[in-house]
N, C-alpha and C. Protein backbone atom coordinates (compact mmCIF):
# COMPACT_ATOMS: atom_id res chain seq x y z
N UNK A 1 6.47 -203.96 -82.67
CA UNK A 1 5.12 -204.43 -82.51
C UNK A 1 4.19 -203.22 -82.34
N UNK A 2 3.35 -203.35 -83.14
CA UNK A 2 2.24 -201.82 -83.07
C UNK A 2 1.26 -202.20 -81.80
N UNK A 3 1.18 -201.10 -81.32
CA UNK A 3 -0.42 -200.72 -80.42
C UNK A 3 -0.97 -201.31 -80.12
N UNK A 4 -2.35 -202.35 -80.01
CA UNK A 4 -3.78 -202.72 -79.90
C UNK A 4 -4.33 -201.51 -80.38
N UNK A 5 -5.76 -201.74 -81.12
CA UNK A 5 -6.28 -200.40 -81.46
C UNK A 5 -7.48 -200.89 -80.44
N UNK A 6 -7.85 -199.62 -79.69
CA UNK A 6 -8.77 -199.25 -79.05
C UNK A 6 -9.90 -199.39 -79.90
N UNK A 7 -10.89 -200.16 -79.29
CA UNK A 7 -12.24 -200.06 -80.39
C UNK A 7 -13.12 -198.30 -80.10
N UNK A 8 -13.00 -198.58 -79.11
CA UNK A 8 -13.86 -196.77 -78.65
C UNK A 8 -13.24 -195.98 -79.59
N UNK A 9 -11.91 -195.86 -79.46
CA UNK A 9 -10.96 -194.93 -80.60
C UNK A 9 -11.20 -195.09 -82.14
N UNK A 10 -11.58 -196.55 -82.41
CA UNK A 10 -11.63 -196.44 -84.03
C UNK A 10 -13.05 -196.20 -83.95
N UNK A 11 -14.06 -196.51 -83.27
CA UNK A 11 -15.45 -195.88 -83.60
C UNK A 11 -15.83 -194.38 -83.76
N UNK A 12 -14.91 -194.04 -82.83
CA UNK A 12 -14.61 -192.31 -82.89
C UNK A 12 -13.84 -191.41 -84.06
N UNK A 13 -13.44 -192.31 -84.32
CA UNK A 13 -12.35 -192.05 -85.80
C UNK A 13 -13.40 -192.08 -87.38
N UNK A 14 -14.26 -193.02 -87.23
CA UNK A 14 -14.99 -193.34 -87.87
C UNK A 14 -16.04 -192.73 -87.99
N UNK A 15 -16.66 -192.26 -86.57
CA UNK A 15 -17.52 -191.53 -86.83
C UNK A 15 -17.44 -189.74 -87.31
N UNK A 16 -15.58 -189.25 -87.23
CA UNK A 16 -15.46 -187.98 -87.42
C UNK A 16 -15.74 -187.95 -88.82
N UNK A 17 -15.06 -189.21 -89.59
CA UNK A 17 -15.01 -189.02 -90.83
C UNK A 17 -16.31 -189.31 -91.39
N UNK A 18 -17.38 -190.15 -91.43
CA UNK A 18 -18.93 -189.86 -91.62
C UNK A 18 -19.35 -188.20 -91.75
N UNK A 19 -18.76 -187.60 -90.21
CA UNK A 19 -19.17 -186.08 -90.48
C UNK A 19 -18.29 -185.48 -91.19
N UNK A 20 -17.51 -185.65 -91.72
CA UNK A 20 -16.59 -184.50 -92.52
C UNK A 20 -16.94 -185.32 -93.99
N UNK A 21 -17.58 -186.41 -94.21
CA UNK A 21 -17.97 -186.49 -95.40
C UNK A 21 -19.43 -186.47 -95.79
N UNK A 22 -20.36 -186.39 -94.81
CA UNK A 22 -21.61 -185.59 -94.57
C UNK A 22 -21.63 -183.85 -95.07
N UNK A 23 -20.49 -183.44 -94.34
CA UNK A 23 -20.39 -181.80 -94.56
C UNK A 23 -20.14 -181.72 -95.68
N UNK A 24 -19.27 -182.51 -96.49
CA UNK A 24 -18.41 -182.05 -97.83
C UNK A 24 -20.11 -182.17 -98.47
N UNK A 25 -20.74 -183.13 -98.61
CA UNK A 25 -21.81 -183.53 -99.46
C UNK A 25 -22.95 -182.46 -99.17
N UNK A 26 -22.97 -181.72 -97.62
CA UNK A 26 -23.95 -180.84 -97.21
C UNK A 26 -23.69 -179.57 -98.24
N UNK A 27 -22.26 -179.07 -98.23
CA UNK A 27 -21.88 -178.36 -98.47
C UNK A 27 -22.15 -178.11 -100.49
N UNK A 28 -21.59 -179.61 -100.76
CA UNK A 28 -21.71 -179.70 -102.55
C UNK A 28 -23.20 -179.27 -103.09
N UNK A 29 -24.39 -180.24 -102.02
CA UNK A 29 -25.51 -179.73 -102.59
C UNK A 29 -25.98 -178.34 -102.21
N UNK A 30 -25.61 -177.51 -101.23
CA UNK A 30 -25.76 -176.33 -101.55
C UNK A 30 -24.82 -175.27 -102.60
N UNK A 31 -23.65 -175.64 -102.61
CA UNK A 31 -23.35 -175.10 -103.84
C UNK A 31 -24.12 -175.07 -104.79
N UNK A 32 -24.93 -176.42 -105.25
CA UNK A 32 -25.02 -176.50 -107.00
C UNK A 32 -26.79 -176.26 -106.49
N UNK A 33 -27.57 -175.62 -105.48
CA UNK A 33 -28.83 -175.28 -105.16
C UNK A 33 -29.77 -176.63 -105.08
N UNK A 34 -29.06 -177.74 -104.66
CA UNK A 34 -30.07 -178.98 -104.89
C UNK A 34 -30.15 -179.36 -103.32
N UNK A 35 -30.30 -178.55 -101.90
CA UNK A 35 -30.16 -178.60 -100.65
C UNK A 35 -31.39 -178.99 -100.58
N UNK A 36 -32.73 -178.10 -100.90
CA UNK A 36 -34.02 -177.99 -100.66
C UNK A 36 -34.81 -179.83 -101.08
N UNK A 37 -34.29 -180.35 -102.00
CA UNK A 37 -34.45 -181.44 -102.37
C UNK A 37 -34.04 -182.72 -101.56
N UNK A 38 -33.81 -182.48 -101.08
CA UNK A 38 -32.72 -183.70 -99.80
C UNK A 38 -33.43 -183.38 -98.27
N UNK A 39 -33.79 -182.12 -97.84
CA UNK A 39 -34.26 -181.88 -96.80
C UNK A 39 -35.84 -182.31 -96.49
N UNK A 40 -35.55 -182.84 -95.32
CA UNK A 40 -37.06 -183.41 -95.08
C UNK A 40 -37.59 -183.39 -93.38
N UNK A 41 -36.96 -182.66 -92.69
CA UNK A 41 -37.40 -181.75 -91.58
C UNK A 41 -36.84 -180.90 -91.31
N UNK A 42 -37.15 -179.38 -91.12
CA UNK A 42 -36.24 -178.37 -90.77
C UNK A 42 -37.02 -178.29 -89.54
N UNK A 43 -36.11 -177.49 -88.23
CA UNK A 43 -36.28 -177.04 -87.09
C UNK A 43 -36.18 -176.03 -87.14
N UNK A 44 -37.19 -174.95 -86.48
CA UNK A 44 -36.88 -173.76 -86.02
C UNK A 44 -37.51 -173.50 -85.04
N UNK A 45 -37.02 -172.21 -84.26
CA UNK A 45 -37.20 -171.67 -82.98
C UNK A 45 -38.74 -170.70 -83.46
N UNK A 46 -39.54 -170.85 -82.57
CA UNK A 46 -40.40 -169.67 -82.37
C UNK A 46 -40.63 -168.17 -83.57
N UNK A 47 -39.41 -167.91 -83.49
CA UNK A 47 -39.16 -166.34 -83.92
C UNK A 47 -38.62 -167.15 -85.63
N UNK A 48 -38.41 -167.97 -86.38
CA UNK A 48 -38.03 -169.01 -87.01
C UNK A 48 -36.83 -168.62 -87.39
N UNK A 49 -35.85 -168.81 -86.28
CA UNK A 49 -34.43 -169.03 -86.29
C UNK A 49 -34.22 -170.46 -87.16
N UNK A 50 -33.40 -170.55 -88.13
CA UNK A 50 -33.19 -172.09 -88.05
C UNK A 50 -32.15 -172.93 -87.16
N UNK A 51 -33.11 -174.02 -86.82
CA UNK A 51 -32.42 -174.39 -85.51
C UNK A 51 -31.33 -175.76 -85.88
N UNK A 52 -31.86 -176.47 -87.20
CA UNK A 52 -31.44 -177.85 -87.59
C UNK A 52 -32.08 -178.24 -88.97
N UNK A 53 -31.31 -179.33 -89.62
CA UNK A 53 -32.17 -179.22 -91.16
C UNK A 53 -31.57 -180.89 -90.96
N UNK A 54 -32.54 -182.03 -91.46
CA UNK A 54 -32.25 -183.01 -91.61
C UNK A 54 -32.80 -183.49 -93.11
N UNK A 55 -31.32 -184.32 -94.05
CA UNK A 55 -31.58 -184.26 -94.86
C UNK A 55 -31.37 -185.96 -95.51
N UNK A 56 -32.21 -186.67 -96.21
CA UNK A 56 -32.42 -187.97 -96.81
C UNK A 56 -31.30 -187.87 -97.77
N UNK A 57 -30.19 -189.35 -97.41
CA UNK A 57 -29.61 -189.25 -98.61
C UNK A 57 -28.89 -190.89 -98.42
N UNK A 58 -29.01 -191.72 -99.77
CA UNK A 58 -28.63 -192.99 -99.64
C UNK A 58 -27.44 -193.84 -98.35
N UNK A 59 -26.94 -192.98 -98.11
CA UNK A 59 -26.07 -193.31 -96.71
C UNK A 59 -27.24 -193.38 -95.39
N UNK A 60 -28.26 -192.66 -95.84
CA UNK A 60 -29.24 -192.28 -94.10
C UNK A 60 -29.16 -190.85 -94.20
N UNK A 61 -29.40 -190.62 -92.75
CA UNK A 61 -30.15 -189.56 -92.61
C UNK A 61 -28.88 -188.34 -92.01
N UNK A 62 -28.59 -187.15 -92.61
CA UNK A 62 -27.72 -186.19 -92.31
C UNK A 62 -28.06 -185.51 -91.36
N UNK A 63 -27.70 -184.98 -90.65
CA UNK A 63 -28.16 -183.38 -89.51
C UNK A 63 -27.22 -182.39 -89.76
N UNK A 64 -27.75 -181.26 -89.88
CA UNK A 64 -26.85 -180.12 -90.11
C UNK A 64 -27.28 -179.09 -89.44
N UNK A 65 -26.63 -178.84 -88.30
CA UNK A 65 -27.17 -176.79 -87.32
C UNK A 65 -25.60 -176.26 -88.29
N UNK A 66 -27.27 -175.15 -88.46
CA UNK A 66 -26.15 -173.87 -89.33
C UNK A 66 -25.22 -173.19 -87.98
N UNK A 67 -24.53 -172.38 -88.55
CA UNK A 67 -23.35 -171.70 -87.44
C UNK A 67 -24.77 -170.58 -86.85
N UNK A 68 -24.46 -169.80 -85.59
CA UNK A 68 -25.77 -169.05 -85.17
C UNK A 68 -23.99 -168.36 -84.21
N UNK A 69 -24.90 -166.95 -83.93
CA UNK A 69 -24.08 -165.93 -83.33
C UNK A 69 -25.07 -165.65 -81.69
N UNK A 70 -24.85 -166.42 -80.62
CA UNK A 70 -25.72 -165.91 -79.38
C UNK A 70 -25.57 -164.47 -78.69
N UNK A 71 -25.82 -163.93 -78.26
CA UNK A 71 -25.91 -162.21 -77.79
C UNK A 71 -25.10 -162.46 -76.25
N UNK A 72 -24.19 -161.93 -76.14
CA UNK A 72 -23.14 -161.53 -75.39
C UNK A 72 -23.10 -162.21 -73.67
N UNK A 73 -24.69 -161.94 -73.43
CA UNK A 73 -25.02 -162.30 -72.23
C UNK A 73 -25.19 -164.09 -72.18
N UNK A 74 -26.16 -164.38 -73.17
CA UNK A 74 -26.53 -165.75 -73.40
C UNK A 74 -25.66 -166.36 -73.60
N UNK A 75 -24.66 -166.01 -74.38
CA UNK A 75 -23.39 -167.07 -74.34
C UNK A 75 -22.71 -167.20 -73.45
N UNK A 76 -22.44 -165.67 -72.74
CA UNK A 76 -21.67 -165.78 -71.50
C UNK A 76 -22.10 -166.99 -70.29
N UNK A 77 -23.63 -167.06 -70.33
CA UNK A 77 -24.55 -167.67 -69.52
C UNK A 77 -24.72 -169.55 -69.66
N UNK A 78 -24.69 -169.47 -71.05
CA UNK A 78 -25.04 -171.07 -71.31
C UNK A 78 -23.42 -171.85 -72.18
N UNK A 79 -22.41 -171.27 -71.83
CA UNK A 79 -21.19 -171.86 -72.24
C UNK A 79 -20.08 -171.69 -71.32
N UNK A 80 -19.23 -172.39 -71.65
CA UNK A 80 -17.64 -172.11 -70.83
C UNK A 80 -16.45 -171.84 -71.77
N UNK A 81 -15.35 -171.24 -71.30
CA UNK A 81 -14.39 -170.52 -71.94
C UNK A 81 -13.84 -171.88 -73.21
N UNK A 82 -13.39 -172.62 -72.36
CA UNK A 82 -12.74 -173.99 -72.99
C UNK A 82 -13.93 -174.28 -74.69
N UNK A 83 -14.70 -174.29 -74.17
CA UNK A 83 -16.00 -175.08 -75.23
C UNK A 83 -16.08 -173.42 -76.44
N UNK A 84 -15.83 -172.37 -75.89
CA UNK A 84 -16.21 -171.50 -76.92
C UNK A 84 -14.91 -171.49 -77.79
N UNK A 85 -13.66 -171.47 -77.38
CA UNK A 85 -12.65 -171.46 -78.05
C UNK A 85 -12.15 -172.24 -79.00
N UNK A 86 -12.78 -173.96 -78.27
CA UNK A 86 -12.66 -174.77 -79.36
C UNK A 86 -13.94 -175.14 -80.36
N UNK A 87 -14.94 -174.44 -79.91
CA UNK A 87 -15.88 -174.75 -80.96
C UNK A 87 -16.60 -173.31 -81.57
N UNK A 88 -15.95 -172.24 -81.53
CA UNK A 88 -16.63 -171.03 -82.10
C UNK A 88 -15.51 -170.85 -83.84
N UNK A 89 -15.97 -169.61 -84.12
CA UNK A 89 -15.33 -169.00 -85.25
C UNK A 89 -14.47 -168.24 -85.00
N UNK A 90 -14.71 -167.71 -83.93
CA UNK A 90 -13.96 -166.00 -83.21
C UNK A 90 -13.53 -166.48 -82.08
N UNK A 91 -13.80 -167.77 -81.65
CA UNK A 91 -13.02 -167.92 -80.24
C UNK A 91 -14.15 -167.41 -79.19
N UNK A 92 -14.98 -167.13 -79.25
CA UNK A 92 -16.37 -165.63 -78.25
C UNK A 92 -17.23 -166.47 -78.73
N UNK A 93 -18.39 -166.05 -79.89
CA UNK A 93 -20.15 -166.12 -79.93
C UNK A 93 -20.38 -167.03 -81.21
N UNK A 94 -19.73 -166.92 -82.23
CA UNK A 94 -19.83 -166.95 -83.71
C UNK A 94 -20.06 -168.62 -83.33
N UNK A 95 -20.73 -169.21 -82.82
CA UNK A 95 -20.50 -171.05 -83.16
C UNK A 95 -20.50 -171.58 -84.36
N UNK A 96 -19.51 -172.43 -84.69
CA UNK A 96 -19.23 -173.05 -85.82
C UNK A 96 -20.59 -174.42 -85.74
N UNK A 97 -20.60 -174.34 -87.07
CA UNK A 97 -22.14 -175.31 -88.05
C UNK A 97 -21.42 -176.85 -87.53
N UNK A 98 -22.36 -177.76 -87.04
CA UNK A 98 -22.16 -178.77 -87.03
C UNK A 98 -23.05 -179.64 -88.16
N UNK A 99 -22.28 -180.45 -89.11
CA UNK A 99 -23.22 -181.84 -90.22
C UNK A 99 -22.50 -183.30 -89.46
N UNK A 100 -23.39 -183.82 -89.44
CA UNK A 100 -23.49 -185.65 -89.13
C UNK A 100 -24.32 -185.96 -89.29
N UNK A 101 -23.95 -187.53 -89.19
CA UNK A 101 -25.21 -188.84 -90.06
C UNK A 101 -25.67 -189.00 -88.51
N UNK A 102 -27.11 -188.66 -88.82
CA UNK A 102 -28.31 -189.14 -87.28
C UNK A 102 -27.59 -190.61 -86.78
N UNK A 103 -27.06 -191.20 -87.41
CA UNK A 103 -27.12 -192.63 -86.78
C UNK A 103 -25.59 -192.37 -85.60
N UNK A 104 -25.07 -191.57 -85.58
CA UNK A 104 -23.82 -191.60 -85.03
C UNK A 104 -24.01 -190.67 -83.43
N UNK A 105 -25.64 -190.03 -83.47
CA UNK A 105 -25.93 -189.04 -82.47
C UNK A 105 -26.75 -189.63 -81.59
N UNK A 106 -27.31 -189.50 -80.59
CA UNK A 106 -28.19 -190.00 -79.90
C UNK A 106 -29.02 -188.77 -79.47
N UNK A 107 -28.53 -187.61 -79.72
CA UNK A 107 -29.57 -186.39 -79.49
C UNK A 107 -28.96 -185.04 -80.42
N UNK A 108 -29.67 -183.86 -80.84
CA UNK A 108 -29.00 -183.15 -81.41
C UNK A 108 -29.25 -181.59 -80.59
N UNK A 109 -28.33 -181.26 -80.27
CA UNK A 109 -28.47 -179.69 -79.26
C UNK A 109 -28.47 -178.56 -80.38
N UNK A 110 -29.60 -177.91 -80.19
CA UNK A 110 -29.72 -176.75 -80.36
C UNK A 110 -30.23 -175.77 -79.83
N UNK A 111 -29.96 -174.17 -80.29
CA UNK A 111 -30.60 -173.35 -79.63
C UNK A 111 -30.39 -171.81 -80.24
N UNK A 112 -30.42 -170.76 -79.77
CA UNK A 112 -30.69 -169.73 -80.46
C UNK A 112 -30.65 -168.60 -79.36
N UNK A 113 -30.95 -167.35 -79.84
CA UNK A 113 -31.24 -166.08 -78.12
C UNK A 113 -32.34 -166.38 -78.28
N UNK A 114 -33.62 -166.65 -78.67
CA UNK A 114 -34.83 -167.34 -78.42
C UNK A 114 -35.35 -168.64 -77.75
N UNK A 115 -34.32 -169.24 -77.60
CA UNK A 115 -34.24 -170.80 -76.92
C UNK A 115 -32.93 -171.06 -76.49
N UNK A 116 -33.04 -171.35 -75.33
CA UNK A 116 -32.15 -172.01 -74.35
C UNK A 116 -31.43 -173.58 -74.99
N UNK A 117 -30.39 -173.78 -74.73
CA UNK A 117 -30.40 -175.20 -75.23
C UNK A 117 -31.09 -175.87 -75.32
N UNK A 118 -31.36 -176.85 -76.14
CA UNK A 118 -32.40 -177.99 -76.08
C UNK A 118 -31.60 -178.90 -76.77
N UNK A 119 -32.30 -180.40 -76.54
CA UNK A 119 -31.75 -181.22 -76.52
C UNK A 119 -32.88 -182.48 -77.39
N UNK A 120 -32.77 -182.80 -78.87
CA UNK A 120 -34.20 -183.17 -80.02
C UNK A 120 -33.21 -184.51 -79.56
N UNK A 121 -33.96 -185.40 -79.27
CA UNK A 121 -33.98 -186.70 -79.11
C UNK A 121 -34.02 -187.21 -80.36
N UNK A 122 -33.15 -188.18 -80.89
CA UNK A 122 -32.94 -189.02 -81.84
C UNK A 122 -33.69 -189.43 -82.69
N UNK A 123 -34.67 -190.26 -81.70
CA UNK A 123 -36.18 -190.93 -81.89
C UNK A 123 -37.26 -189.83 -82.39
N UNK A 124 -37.20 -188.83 -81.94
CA UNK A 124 -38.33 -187.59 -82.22
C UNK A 124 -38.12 -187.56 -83.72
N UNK A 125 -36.42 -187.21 -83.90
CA UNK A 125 -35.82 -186.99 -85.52
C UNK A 125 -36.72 -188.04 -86.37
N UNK A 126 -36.19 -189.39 -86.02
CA UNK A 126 -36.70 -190.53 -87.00
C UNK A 126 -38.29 -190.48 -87.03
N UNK A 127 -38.99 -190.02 -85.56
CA UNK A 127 -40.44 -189.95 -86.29
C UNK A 127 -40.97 -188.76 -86.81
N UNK A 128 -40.17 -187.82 -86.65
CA UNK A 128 -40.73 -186.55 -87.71
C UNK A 128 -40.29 -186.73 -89.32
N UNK A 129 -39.16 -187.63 -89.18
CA UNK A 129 -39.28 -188.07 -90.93
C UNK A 129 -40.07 -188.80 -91.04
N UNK A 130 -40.80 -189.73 -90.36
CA UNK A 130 -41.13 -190.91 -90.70
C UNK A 130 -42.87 -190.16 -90.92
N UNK A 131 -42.97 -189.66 -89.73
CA UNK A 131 -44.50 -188.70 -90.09
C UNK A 131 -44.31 -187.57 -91.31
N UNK A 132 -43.28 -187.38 -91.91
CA UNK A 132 -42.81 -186.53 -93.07
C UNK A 132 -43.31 -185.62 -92.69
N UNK A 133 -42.99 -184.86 -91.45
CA UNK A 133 -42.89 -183.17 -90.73
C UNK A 133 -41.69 -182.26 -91.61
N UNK A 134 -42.59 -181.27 -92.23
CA UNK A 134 -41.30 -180.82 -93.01
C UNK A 134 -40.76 -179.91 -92.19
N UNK A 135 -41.61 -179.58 -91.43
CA UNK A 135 -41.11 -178.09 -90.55
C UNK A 135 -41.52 -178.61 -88.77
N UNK A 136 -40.87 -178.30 -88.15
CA UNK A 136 -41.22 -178.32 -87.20
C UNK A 136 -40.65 -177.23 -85.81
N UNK A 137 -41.70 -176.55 -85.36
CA UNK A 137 -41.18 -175.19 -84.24
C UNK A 137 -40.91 -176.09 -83.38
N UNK A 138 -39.62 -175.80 -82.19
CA UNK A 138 -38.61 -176.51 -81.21
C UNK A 138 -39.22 -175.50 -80.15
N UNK A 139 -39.85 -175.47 -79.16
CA UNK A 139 -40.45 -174.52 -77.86
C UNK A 139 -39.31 -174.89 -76.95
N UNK A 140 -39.62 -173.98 -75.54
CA UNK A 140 -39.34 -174.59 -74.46
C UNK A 140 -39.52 -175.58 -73.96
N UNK A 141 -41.01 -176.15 -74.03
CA UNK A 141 -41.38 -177.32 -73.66
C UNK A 141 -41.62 -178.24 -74.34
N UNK A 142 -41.42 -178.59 -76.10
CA UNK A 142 -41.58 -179.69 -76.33
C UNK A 142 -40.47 -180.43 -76.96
């Protein structure tokens, strides 16, 4: 007799694979240079780090933070050993790029050595597409 499947578990299952077939598709349209066409708010920091790129595509709406390298101190400061190892490149600073479908997030963290974590509320996302913000600077305070 098999298991019960956990519903939390298959929603989680479900939602990895959304992002790993988000990325493959993030990834295809920048190969073949058709990225710029799909994107319809980019985030950046102040100094215009890019912070996040959200992109329109018949499934909904994608999010993609490119990979970013934080400066020695800042990472030391705003992470823990456990979280860098499993989510860097090098195991240290190099953070690996996260792509997912907005509908699976309820907020998207980013940040930069110019900005401290932050934390773009869901809702902000859907009305900066919806106000068709192509660009938008991420501060401390807003």
């Amino acid at each position: 007799m098999s298991e019960p499947i956990n519903p939390l578990t298959s929603l989680m299952k479900a939602s990895r694979r959304r992002s790993e077939l988000a990325a493959k598709f993030y990834e295809m349209l920048q190969r073949r240079g058709q990225l710029r066409s799909h994107v319809v708010v980019t985030y950046r920091c102040q100094h215009r780090c890019l912070l996040a790129q959200v992109l329109s595509t018949p499934q909904g709406l994608i999010v993609h933070v490119p990979r970013y390298k934080l400066s020695p101190d800042l990472n030391e400061t705003n992470s823990v050993e456990s979280a860098r190892k499993k989510r860097t490149e090098d195991g240290n600073r190099r953070w690996k790029a996260q792509t997912f479908m907005l509908a699976d997030a309820l907020n998207v963290g980013v940040q930069c050595d110019h900005l401290l974590p932050r934390a773009i509320e869901k809702s902000r996302i859907e009305q900066d597409v919806n106000a068709r913000h192509a660009e938008v600077v991420v501060t401390a305070t807003n």
